[in-house]
Protein backbone atom coordinates (compact mmCIF):
# COMPACT_ATOMS: atom_id res chain seq x y z
CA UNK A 1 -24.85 31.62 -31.02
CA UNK A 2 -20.96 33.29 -31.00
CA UNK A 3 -20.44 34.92 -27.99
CA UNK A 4 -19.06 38.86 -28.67
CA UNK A 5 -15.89 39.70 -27.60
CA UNK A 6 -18.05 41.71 -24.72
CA UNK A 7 -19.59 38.89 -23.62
CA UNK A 8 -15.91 37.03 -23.42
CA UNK A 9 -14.60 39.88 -21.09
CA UNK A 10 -18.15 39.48 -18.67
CA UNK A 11 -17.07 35.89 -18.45
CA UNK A 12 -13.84 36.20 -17.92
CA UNK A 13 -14.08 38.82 -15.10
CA UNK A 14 -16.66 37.12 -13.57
CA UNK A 15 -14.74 34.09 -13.15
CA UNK A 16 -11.69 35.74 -11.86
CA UNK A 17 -13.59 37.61 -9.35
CA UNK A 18 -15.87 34.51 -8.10
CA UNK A 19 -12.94 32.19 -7.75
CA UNK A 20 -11.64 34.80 -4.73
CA UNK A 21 -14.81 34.03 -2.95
CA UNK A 22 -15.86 30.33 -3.76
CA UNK A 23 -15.81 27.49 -1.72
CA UNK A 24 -13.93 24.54 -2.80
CA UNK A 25 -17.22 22.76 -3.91
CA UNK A 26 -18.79 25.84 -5.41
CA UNK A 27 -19.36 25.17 -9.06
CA UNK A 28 -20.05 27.67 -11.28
CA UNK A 29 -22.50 27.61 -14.92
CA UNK A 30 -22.31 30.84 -17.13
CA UNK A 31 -24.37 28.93 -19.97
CA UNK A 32 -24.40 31.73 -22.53
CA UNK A 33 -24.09 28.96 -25.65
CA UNK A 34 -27.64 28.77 -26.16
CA UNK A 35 -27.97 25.37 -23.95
CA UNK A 36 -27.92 21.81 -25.89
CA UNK A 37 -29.49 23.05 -28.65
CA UNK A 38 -25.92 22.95 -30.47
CA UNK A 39 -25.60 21.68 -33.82
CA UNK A 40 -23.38 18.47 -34.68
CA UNK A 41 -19.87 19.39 -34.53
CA UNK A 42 -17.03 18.53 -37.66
CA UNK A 43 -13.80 17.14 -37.11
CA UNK A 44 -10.69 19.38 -36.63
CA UNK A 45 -9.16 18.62 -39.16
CA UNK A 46 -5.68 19.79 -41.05
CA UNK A 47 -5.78 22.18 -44.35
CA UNK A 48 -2.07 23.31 -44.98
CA UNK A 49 -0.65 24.95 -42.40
CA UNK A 50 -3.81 25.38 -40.56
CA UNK A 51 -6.67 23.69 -38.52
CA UNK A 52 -9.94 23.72 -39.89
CA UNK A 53 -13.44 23.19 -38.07
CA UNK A 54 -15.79 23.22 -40.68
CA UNK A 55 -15.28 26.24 -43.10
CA UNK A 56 -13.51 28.23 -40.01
CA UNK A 57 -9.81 28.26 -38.79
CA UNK A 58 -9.47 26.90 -35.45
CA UNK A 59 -6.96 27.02 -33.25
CA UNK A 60 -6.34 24.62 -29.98
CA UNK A 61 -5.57 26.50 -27.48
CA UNK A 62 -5.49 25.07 -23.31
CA UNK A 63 -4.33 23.10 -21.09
CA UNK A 64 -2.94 19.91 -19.70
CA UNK A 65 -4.49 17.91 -17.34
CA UNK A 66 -1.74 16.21 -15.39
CA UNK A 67 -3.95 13.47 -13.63
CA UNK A 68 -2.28 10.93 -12.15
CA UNK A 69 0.73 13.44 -11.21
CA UNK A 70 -1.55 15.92 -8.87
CA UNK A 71 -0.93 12.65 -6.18
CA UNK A 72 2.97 12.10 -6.23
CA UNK A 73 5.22 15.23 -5.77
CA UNK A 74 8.10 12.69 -6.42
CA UNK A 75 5.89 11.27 -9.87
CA UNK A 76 6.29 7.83 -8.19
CA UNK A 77 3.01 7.04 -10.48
CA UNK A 78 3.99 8.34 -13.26
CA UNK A 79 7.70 6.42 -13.26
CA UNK A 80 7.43 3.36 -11.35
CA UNK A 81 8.68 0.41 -12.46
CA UNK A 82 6.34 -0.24 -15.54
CA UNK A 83 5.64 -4.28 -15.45
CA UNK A 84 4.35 -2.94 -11.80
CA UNK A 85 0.23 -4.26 -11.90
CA UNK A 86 -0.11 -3.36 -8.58
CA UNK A 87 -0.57 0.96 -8.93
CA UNK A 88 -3.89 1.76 -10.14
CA UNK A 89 -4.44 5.08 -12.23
CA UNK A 90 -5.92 7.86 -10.28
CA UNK A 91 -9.18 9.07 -11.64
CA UNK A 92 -11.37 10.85 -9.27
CA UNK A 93 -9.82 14.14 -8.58
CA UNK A 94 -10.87 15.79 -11.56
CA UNK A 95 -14.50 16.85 -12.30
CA UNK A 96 -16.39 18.81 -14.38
CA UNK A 97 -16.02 22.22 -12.68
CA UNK A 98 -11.83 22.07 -13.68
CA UNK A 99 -13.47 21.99 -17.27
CA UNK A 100 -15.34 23.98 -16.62
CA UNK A 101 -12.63 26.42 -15.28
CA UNK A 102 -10.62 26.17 -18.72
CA UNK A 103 -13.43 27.43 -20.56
CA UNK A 104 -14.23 30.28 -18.34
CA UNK A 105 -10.34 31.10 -18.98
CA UNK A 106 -11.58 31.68 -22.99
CA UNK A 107 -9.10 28.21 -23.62
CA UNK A 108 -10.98 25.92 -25.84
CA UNK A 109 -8.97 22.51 -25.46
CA UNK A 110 -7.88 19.98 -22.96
CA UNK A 111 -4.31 18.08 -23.37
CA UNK A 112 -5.82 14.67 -21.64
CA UNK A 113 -2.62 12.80 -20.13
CA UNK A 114 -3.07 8.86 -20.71
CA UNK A 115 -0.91 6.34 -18.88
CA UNK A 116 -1.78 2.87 -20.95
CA UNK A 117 -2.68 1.12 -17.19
CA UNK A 118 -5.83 3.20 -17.72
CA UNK A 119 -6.90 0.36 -20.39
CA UNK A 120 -4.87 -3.12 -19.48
CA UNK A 121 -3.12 -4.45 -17.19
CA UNK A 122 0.50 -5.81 -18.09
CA UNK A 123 -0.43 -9.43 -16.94
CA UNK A 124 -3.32 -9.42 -19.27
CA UNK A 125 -2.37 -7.96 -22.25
CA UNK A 126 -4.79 -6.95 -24.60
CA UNK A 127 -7.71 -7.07 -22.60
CA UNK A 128 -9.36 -3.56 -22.16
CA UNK A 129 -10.88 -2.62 -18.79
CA UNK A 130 -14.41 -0.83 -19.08
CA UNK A 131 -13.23 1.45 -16.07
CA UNK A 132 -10.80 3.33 -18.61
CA UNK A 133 -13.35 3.85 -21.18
CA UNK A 134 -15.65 5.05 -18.66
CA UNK A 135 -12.95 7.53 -17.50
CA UNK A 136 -12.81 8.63 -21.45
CA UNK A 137 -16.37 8.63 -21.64
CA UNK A 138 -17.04 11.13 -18.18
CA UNK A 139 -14.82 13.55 -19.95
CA UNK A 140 -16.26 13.75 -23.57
CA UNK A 141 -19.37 14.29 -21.21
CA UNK A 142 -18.06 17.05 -19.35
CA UNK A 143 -16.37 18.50 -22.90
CA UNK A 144 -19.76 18.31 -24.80
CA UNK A 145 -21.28 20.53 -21.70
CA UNK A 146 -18.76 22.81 -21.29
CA UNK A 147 -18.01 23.07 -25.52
CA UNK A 148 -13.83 22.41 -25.55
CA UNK A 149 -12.16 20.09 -27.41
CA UNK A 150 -9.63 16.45 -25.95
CA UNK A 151 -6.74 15.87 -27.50
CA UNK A 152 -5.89 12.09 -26.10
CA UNK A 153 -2.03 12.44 -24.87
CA UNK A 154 -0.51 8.58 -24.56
CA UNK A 155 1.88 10.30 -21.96
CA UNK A 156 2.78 6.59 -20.58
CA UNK A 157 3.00 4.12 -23.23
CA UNK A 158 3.51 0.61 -22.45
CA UNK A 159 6.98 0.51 -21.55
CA UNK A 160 6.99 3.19 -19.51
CA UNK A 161 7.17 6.98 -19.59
CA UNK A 162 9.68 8.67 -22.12
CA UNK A 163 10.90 11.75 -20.38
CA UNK A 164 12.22 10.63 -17.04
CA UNK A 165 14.87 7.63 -19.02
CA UNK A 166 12.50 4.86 -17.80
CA UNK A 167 10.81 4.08 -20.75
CA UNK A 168 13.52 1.88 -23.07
CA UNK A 169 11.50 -0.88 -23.08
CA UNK A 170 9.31 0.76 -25.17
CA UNK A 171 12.00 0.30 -27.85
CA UNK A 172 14.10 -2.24 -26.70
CA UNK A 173 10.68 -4.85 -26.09
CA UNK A 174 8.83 -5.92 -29.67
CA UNK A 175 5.97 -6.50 -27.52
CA UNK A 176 5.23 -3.25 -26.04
CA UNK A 177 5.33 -1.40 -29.29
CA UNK A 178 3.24 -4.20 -30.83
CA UNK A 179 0.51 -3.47 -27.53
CA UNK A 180 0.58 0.23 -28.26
CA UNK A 181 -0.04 0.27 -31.83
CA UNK A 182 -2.95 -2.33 -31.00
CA UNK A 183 -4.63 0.12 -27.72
CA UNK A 184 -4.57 3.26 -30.11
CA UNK A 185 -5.93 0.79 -33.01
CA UNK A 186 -8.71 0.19 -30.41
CA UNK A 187 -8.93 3.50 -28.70
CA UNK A 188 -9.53 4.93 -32.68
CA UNK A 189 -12.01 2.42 -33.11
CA UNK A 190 -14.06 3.13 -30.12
CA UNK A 191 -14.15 7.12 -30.86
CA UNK A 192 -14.50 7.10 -34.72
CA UNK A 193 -17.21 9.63 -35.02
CA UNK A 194 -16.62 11.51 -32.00
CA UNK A 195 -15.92 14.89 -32.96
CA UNK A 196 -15.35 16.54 -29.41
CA UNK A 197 -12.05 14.80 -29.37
CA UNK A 198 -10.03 16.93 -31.26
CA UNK A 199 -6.77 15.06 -32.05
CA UNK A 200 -5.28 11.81 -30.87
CA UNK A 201 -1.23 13.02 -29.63
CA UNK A 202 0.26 9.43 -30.14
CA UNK A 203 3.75 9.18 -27.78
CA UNK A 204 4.11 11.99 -25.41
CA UNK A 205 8.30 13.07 -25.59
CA UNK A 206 9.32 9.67 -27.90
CA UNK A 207 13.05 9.07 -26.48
CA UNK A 208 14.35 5.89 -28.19
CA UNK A 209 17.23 4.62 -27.67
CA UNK A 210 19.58 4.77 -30.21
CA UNK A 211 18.25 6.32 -33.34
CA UNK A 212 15.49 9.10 -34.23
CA UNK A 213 14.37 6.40 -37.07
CA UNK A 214 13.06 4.41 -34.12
CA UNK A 215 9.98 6.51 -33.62
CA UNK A 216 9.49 7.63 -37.44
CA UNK A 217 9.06 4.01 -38.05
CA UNK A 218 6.77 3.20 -35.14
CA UNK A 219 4.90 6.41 -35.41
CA UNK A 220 4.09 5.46 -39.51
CA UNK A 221 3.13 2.07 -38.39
CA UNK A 222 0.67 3.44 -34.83
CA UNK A 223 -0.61 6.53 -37.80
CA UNK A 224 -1.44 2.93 -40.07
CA UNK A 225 -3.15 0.89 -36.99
CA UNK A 226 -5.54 3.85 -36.53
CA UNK A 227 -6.55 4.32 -40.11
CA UNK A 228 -7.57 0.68 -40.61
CA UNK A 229 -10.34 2.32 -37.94
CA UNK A 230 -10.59 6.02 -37.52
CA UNK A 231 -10.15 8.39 -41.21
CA UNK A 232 -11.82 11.26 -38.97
CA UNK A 233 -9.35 12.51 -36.09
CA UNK A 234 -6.45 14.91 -36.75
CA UNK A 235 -3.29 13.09 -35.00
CA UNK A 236 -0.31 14.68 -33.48
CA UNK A 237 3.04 13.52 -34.18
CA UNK A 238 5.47 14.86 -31.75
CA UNK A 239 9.44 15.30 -32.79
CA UNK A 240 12.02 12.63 -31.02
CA UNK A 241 12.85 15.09 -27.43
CA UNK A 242 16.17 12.83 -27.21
CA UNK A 243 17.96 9.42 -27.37
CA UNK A 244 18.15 7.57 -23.96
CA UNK A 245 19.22 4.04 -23.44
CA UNK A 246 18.14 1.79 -20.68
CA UNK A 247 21.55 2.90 -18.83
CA UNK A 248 20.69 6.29 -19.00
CA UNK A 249 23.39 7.08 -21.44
CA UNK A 250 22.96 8.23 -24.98
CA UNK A 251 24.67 8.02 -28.28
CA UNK A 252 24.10 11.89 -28.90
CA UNK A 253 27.56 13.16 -28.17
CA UNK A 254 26.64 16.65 -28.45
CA UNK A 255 24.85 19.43 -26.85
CA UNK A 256 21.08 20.10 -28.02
CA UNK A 257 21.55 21.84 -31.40
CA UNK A 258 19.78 23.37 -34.16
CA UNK A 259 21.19 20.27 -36.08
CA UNK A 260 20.27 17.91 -33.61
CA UNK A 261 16.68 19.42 -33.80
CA UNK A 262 16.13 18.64 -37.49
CA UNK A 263 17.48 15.27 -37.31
CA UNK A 264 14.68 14.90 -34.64
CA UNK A 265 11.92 16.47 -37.03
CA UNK A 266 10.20 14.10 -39.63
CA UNK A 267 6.88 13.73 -41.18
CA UNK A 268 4.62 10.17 -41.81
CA UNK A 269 2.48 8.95 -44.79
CA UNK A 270 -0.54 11.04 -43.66
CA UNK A 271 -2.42 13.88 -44.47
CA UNK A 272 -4.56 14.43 -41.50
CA UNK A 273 -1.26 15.31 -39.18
CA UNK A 274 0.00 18.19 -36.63
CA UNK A 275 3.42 18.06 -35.49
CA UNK A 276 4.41 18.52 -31.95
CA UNK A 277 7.19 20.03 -29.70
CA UNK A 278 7.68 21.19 -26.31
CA UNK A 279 8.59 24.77 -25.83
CA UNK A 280 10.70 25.20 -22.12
CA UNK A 281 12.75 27.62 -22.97
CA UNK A 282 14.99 29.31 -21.75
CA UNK A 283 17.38 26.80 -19.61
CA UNK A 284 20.83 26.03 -18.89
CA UNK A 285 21.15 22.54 -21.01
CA UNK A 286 17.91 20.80 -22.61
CA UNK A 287 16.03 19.05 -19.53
CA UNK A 288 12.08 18.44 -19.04
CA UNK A 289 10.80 21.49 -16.76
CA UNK A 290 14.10 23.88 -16.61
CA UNK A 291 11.74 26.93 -17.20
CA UNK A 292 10.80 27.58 -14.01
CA UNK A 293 14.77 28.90 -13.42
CA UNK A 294 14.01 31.43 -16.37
CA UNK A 295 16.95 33.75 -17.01
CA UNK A 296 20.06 32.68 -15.91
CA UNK A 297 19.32 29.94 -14.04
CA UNK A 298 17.45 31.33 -11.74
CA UNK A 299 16.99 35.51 -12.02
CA UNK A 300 14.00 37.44 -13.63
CA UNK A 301 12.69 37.86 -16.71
CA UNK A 302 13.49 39.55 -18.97
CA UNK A 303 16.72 40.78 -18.48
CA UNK A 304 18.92 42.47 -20.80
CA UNK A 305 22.12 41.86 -19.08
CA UNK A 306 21.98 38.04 -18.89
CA UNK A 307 22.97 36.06 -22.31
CA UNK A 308 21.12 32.89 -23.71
CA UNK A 309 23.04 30.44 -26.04
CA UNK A 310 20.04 29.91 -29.04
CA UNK A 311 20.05 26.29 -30.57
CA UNK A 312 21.86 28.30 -34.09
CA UNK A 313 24.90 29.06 -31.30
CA UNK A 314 23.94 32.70 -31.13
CA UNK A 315 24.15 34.32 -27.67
CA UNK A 316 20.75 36.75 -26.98
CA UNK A 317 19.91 38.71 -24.42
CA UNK A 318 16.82 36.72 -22.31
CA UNK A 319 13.95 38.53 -22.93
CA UNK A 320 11.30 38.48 -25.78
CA UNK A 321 13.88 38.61 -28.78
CA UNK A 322 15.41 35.25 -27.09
CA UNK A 323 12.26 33.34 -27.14
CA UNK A 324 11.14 35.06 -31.06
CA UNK A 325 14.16 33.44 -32.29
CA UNK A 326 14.24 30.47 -30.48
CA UNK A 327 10.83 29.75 -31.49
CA UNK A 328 11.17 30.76 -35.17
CA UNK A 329 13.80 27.57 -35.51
CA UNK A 330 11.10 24.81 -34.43
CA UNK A 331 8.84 26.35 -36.95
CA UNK A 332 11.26 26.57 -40.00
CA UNK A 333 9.71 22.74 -40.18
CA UNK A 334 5.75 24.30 -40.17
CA UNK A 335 6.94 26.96 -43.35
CA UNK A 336 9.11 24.21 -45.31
CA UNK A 337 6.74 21.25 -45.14
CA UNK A 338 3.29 23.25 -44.53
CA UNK A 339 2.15 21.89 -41.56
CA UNK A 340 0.44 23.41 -38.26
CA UNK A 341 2.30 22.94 -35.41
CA UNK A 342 1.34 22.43 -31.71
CA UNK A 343 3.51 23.34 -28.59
CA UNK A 344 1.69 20.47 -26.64
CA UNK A 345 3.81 21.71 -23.55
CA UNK A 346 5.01 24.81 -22.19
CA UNK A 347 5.44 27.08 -19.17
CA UNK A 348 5.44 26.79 -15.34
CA UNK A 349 6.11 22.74 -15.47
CA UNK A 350 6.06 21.25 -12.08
CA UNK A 351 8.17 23.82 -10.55
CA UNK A 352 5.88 26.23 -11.95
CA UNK A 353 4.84 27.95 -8.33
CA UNK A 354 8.31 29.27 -8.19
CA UNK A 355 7.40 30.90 -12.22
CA UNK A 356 5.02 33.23 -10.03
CA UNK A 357 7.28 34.80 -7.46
CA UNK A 358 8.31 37.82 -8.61
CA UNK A 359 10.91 37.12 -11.13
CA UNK A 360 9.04 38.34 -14.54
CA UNK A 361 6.97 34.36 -14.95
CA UNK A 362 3.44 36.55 -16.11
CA UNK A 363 5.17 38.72 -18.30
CA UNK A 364 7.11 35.48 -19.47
CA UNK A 365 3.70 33.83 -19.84
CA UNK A 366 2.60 36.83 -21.41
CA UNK A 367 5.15 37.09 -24.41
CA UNK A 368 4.63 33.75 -25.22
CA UNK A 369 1.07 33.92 -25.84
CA UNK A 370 1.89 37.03 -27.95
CA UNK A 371 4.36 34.91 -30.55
CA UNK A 372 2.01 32.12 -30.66
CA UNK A 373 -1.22 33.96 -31.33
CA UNK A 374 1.49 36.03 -34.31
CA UNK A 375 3.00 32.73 -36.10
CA UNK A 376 -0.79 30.72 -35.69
CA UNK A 377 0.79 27.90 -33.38
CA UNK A 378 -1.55 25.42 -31.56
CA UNK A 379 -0.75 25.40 -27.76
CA UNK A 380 -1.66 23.53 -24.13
CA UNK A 381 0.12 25.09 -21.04
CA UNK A 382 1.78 22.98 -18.62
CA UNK A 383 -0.30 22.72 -16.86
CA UNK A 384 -3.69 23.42 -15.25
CA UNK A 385 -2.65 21.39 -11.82
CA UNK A 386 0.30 24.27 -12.03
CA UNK A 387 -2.29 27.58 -11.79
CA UNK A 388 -3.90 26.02 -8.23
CA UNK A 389 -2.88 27.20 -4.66
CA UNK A 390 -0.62 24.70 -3.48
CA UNK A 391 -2.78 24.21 0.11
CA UNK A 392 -5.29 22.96 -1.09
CA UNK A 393 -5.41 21.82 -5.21
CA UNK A 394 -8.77 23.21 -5.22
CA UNK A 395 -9.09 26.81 -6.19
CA UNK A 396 -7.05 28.43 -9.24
CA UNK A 397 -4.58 31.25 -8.45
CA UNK A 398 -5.83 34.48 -9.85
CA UNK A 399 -2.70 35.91 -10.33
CA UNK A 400 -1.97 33.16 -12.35
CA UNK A 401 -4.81 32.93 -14.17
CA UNK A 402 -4.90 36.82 -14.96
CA UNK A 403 -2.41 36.50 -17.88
CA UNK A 404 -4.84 34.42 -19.82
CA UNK A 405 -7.52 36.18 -19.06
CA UNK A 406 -6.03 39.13 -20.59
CA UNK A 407 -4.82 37.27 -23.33
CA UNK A 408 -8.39 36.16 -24.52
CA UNK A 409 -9.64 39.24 -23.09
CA UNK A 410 -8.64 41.38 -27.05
CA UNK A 411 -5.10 42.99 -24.74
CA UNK A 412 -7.57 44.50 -21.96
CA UNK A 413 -4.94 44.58 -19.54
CA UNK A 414 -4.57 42.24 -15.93
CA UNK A 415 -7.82 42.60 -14.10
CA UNK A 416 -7.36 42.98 -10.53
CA UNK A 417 -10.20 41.78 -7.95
CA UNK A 418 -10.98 44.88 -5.53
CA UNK A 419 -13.31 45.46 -2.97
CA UNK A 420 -15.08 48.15 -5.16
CA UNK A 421 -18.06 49.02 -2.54
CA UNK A 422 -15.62 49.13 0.09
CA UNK A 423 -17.18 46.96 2.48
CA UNK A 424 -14.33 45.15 3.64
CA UNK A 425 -14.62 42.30 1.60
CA UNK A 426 -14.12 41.13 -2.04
CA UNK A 427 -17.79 39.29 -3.55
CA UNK A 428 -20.12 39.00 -5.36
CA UNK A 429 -21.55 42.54 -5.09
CA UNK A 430 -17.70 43.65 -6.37
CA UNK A 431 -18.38 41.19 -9.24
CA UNK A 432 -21.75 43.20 -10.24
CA UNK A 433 -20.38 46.33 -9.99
CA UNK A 434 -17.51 45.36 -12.49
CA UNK A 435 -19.74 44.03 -14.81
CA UNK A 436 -21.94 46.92 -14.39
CA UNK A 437 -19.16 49.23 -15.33
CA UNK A 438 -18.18 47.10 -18.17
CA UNK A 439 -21.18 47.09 -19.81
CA UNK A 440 -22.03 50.40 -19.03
CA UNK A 441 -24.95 50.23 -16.75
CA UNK A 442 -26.49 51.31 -13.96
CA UNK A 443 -28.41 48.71 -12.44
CA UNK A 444 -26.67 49.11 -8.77
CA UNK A 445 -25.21 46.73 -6.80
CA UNK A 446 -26.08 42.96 -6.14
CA UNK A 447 -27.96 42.90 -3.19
CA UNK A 448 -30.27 40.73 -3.71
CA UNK A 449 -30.59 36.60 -3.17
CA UNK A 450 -32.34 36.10 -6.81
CA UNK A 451 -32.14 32.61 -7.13
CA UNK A 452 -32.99 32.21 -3.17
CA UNK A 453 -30.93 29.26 -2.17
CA UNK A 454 -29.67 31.76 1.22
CA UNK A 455 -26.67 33.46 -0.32
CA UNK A 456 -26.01 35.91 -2.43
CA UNK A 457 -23.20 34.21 -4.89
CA UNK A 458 -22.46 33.09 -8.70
CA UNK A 459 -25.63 31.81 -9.55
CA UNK A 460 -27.02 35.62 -8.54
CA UNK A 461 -24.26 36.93 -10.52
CA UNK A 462 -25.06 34.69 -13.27
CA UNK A 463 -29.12 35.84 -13.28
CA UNK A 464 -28.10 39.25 -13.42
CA UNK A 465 -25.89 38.94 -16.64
CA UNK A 466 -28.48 36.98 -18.44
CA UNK A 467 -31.01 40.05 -17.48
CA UNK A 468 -28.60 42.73 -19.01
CA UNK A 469 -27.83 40.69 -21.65
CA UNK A 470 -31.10 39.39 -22.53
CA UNK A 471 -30.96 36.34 -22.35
């Protein structure tokens, strides 16, 4: 059963409301799928330019989950020195109601970052742990009952992680490349014929050290490893973000240029491939997470009277046209080799709070999700952990979360939570009234405890929509 665009806008108001008046532990269920009686899904899988799921188009659209990050403001996990056995991967702050949550936001896929100390341990090579495949397991789980798609992001290979210039030994160290190729030849083997992961994304931000061939070569032979296994998944083959030696220097002696960019962009030996960049634009010079500064370095967005330099040298006024143009470059590679493409990262990054105050970040947000739903692109915002009030890590921001839900919501408009009986509070009876006006009913307020466990809340909410609705 398809939900209607109607139904979409229920759901999506409903969960906007709710989260104002939810506990931290409240978990909510709008099961409007029909239940587990869903038939066996097909493999995303790559037709031209586009994703296919079955006869359909599909497009991944979502959200990265940051895991072990949400624990170290100063990403101390994430960049530690990586022979280091002694940090264990964080996996127990996530459950099934944040899946839950990108679902209710109409997404329909979860970038799933990876550090390779989920699965071994550098002093024993080779030797899988059971607790990372257990991790992998609870969240096909939690996909299957919440119907979204994992795209497995190695975001720390061994080696150590690309963006920060800590991870040379990937390229400088035989071995390490030798113990990735052989974890993604067993991570393919493992999930084979599991269709709810969408699309294995091999090296998150590949930086070697001193040429782009580097990764072309070692992406061709990790593609080969996993189809001795695995002919089912779509993969993701990300560009080269930059060349960094173990110094932190690089050969690169210019700027980050339109010419730079293609001799970053490549293709492998396979036909089952999307390509991959990150979109964090615009910024002062090319660095991980400058969006947050938006125009200027630091004003609002848009605004006409500041000038971004585009990667073709032209100088645009920040707004909309700035980020068309800028876009249309990265996908000159999609139209000349007829590929899809996937922006596997963009928007607040972990500055993203400051995207939010005032300075333009929803209509930023908003623009973007315009040109990618125009040119067909594949995207996963940066990041989920990013939308959450920064007290607590447990409830999403609904002013953060209404540009999405307008998004998926067929250009409704931002939906604002309001205490529509007037009683001094927003709830659960506001919730029912919205939905009442929305589907054009008039069934009163919700006043009653329906499901009787003392309060009147979600699940009440819930009872009432499957009444109207009939189901």
């Amino acid at each position: 059963m398809r939900m209607s665009r109607l139904t979409w806008r229920i759901v999506l108001l409903v969960f906007i409301c709710v989260g104002l008046i939810a506990s931290s532990r409240t978990v909510f269920s709008f099961d409007l799928l029909g239940g587990e009686d869903k038939e066996e899904l097909p493999f995303v899988r790559r037709d031209g330019a586009r994703l296919m799921l079955g006869l359909e188009e599909v497009h991944l659209r979502g959200m990265n989950f940051q895991n072990d990050l949400l624990h170290s403001p100063d990403w101390s996990v994430w960049t530690r020195d990586p022979s280091d056995d002694t940090y264990q991967p964080i996996t127990d702050w996530y459950s099934e109601r944040h899946v839950q949550e990108v679902k209710g936001l109409g997404m329909n896929a979860i970038r799933f970052m990876m550090n390779y100390r989920l699965f071994e341990d550098n002093s024993a090579p080779y030797v899988y742990k059971d607790s990372g495949w257990a991790f992998i397991d609870q969240y096909i789980e939690w996909a299957k009952n919440q119907d979204v798609y994992l795209i497995l992001d190695m975001h720390v290979p061994q080696g150590g992680l690309q963006t920060t210039r800590q991870g040379a030994a990937l390229w400088d160290v035989a071995e390490n490349r030798n113990r990735l190729k052989a974890l993604w030849g067993a991570i393919a083997e493992r999930y084979a014929d599991e269709p709810r992961i969408a699309a294995y994304d091999l090296v998150n931000e590949p930086s070697p050290t001193e040429e782009p061939a580097q990764w072309s070569q070692l992406a061709q032979e990790i593609v080969d490893e996993i189809r001795l296994v695995d002919t089912n998944h779509l993969l993701i083959v990300e560009h080269v973000n930059w060349l960094i030696r173990a110094d932190g220097t690089t050969p690169i002696t210019t700027d980050f240029t339109l010419e730079v960019l293609e001799s970053f962009q490549f293709t492998v030996d396979d036909q089952n491939v999307m390509y991959d960049f990150h979109f964090y634009w615009p910024m002062l010079e090319y660095q991980h997470l400058g969006v947050w500064r938006l125009c200027g370095g630091g004003g609002n967005y848009p605004d006409e009277g500041v000038a971004e330099r585009s990667l073709d040298g032209q100088s645009l006024a920040c707004g909309r046209g700035y980020l068309e143009h800028q876009l249309a470059l990265y996908l000159d590679f999609a139209e000349t080799n007829n590929v899809p493409m996937n922006v596997g990262e963009w928007g607040g990054g972990i500055e993203g709070s400051l995207l939010f105050q005032n300075s333009g970040g929803l209509a930023y947000v908003g623009d973007m999700l315009d040109l990618f739903d125009e040119n067909g692109v594949n995207w996963q915002y940066y990041s989920q952990n990013e939308l959450y009030l920064e007290s607590e890590m447990t409830n999403l921001v609904p002013s953060r979360t209404d540009v999405f839900s307008s998004y998926f919501n067929d250009g409704g408009g931002e939906f604002s939570p309001a205490d529509v009986n007037t009683d001094g509070q927003v709830n659960a009876v506001d919730v029912q009234l919205v939905i009442n006006a929305a589907l054009g009913l008039d069934i009163g307020a919700l006043d009653a405890d329906l499901s009787d466990d003392g309060a009147i809340d979600a699940v009440d909410v819930q009872l009432v929509i499957n009444a109207a609705l009939g189901l």
